[in-house]
N, C-alpha and C. Protein backbone atom coordinates (compact mmCIF):
# COMPACT_ATOMS: atom_id res chain seq x y z
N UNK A 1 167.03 82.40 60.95
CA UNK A 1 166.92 82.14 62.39
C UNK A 1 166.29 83.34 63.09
N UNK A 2 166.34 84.51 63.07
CA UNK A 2 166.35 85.65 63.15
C UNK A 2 164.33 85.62 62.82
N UNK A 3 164.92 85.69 62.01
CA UNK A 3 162.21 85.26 61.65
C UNK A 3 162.13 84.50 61.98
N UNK A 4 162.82 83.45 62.28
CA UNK A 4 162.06 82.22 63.08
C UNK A 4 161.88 82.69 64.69
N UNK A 5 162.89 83.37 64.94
CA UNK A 5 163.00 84.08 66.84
C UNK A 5 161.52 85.05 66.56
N UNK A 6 161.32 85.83 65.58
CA UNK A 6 160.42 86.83 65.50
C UNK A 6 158.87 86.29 65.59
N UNK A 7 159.12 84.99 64.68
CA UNK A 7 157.89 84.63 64.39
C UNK A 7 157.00 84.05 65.72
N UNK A 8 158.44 83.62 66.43
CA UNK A 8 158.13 82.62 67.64
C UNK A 8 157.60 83.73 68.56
N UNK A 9 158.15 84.41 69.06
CA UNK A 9 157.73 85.86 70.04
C UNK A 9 156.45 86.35 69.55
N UNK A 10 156.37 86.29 68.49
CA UNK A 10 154.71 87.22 67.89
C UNK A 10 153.60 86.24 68.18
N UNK A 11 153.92 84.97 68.06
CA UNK A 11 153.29 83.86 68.44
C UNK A 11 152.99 83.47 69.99
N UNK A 12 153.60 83.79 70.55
CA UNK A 12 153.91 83.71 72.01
C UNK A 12 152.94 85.00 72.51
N UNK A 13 153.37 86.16 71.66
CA UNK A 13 152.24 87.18 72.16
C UNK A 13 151.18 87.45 71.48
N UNK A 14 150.35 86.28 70.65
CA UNK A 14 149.10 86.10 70.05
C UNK A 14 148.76 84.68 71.19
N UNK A 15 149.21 84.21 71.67
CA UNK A 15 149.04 82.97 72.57
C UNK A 15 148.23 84.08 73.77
N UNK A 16 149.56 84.63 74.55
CA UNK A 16 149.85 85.28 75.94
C UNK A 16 148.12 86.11 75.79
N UNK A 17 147.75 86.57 74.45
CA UNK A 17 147.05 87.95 74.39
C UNK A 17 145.73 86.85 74.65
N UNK A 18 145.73 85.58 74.13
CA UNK A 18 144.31 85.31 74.29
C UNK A 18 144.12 84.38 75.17
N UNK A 19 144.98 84.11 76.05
CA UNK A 19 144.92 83.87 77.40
C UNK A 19 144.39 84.79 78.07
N UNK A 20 144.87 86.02 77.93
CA UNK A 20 144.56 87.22 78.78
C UNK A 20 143.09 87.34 78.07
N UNK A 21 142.93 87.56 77.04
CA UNK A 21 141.12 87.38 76.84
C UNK A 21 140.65 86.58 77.27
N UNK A 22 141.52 85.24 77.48
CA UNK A 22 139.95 84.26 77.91
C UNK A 22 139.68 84.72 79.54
N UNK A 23 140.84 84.53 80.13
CA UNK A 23 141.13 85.22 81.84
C UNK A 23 140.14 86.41 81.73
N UNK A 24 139.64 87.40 81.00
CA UNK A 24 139.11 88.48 80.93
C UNK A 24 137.19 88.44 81.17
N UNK A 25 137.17 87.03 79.36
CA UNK A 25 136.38 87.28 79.72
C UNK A 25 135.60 86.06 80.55
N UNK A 26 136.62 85.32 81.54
CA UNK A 26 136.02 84.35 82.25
C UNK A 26 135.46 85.40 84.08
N UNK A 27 136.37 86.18 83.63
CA UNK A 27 136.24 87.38 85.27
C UNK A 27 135.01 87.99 84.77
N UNK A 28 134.61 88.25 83.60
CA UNK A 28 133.51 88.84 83.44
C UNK A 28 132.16 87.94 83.73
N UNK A 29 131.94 87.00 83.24
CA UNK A 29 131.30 86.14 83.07
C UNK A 29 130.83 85.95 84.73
N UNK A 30 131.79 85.58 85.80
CA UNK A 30 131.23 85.34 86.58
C UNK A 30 131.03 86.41 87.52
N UNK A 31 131.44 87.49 87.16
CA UNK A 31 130.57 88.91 87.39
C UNK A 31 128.87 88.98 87.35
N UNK A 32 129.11 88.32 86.09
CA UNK A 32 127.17 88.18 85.89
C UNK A 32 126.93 87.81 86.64
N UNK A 33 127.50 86.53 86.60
CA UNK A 33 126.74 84.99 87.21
C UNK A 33 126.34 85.57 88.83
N UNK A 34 127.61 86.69 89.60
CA UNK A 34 127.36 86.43 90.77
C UNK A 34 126.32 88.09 91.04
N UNK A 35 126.34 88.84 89.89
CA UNK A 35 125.55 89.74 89.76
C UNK A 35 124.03 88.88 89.68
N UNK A 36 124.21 87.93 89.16
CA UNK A 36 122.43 87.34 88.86
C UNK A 36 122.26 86.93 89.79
N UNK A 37 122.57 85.79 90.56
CA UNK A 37 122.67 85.62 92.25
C UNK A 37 122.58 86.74 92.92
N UNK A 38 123.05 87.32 92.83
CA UNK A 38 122.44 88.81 93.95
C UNK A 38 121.27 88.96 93.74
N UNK A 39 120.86 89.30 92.46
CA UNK A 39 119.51 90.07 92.01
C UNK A 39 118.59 88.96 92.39
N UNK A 40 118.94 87.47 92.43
CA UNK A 40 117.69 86.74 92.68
C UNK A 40 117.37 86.19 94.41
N UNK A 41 118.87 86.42 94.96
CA UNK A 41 118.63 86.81 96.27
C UNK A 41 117.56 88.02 97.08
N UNK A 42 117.98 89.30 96.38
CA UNK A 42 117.12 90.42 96.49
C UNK A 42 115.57 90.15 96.23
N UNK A 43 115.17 89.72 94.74
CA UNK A 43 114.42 89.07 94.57
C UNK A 43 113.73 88.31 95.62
N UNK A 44 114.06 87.67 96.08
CA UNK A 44 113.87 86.38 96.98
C UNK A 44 113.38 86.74 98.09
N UNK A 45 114.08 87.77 98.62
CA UNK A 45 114.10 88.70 99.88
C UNK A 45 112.57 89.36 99.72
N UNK A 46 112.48 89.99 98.88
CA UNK A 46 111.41 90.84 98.80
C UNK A 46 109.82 90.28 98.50
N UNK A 47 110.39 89.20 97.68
CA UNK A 47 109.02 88.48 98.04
C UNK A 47 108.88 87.96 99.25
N UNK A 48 109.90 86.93 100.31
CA UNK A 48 109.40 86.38 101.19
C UNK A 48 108.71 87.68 102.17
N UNK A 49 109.38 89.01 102.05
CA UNK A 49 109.32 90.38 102.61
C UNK A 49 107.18 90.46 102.27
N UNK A 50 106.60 90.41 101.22
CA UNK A 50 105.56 90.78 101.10
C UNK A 50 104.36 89.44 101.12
N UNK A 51 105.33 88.02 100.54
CA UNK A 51 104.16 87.15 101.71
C UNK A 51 104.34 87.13 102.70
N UNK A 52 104.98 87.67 104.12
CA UNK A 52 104.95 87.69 105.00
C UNK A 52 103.69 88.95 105.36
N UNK A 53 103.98 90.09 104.91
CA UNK A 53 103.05 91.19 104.97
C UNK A 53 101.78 90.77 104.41
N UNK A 54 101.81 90.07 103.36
CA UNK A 54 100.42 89.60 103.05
C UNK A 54 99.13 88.81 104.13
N UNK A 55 100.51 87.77 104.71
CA UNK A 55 99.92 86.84 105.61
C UNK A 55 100.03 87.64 106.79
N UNK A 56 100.44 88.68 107.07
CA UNK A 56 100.32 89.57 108.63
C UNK A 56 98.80 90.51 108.61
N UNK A 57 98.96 91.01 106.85
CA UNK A 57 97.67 91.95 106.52
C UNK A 57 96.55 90.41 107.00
N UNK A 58 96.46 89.37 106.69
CA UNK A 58 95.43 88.48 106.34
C UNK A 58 94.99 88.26 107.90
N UNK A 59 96.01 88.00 108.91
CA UNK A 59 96.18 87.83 110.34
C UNK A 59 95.02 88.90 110.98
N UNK A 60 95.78 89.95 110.46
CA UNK A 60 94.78 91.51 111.00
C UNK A 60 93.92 91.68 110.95
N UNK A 61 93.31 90.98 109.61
CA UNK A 61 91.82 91.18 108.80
C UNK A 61 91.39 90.32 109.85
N UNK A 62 91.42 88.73 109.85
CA UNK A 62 90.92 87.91 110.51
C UNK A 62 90.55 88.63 111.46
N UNK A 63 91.50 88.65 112.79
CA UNK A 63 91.71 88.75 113.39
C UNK A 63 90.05 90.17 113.92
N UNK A 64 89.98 91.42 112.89
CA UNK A 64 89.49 92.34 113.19
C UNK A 64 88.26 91.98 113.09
N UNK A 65 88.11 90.78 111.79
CA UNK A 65 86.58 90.14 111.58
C UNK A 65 86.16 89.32 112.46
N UNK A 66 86.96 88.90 113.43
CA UNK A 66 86.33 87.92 114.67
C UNK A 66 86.03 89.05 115.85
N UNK A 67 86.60 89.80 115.87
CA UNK A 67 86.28 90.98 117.05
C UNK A 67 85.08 91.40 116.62
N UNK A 68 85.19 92.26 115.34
CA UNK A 68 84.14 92.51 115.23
C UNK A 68 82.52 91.39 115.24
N UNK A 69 82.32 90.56 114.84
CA UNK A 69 81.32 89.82 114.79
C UNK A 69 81.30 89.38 116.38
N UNK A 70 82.31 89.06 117.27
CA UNK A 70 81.60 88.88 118.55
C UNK A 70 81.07 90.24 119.11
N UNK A 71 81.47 91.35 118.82
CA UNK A 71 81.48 92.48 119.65
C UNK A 71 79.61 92.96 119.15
N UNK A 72 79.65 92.11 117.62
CA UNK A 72 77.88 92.41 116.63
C UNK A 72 77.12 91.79 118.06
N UNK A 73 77.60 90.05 117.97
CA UNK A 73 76.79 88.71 118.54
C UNK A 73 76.23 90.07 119.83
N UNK A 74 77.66 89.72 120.17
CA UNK A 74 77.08 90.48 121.75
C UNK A 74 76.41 91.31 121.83
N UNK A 75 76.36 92.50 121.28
CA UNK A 75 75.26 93.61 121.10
C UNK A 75 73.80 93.27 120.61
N UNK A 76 73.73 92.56 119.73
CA UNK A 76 72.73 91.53 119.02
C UNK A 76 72.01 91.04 120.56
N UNK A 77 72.90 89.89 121.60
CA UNK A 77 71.95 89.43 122.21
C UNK A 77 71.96 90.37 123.09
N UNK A 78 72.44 91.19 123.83
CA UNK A 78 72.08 92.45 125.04
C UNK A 78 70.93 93.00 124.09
N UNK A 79 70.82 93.29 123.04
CA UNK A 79 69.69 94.27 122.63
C UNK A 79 68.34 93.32 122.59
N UNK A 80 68.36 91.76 122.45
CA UNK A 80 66.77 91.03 122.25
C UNK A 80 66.90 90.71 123.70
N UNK A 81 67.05 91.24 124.82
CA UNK A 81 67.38 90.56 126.14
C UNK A 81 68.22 89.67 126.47
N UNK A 82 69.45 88.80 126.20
CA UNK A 82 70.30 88.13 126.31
C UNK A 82 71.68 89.21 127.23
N UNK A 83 71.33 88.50 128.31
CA UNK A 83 72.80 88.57 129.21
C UNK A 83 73.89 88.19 128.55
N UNK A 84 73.74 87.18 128.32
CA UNK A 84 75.26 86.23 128.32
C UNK A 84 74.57 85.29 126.97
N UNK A 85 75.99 84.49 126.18
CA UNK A 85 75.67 83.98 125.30
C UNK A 85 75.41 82.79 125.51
N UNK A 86 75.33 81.86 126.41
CA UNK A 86 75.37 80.62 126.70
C UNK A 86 73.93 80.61 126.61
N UNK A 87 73.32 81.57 127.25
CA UNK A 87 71.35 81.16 126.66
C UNK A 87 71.10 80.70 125.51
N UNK A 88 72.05 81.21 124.16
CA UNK A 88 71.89 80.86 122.91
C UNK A 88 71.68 81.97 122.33
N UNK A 89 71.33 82.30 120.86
CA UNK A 89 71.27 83.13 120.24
C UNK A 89 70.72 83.41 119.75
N UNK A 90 69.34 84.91 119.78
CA UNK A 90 68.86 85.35 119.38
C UNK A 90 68.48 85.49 117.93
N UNK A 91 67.36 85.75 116.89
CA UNK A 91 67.22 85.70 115.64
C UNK A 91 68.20 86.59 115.24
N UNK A 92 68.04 87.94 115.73
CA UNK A 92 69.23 89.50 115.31
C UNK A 92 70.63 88.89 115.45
N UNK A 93 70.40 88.11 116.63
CA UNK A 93 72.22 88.11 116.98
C UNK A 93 72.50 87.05 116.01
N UNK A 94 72.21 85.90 115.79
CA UNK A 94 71.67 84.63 114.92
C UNK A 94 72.47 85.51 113.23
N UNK A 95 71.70 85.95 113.07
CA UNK A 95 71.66 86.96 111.65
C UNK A 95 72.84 87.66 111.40
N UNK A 96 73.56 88.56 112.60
CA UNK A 96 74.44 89.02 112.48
C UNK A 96 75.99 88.25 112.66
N UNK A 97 75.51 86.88 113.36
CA UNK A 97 76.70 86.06 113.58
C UNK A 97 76.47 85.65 112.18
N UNK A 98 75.78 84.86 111.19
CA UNK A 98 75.96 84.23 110.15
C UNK A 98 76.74 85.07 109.32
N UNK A 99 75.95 86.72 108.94
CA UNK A 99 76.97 87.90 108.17
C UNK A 99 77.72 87.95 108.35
N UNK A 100 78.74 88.11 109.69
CA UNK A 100 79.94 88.17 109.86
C UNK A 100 81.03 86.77 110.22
């Protein structure tokens, strides 16, 4: 009776022990899981972070290439005699609007 009480308790704490491993490594596990979720949040972040900068750089460019080519046009037609652009557009200014 006596090894049977022993056997039962050793059993009980080969049970108890791998409960506590699985509990262990189920806390671990979703350590990752919520460690990998972070990292693909971050992830996530940082790209929407640089197509945004991409599409702000692209905005700027535009943006500097339309200034510039009216600021050409215009100089273009003040320099072949053109006041104003509504006369139409000069061969130079013509030339420099197509380049830009």
């Amino acid at each position: 009776i006596t090894n049977l009480i022993v056997v039962t308790l050793i059993t009980n704490l080969i049970v108890v022990t791998l409960i506590t491993n699985l509990i262990v490594v189920t806390l671990i596990t979703n350590l990752v899981v919520v460690t990998l979720i972070a990292n693909l949040v971050v992830v996530t972040l940082i790209t929407n972070l640089i197509v945004v900068t991409l599409i702000t750089n692209l905005i700027v460019v535009v943006t500097l290439i339309t200034n510039l080519r009216q600021n050409l046009t215009s100089i273009a037609c003040r320099s072949v005699g053109r006041v104003n652009q509504e006369d139409g557009i000069e061969p130079l200014g013509l030339i420099l609007f197509l380049v830009f």
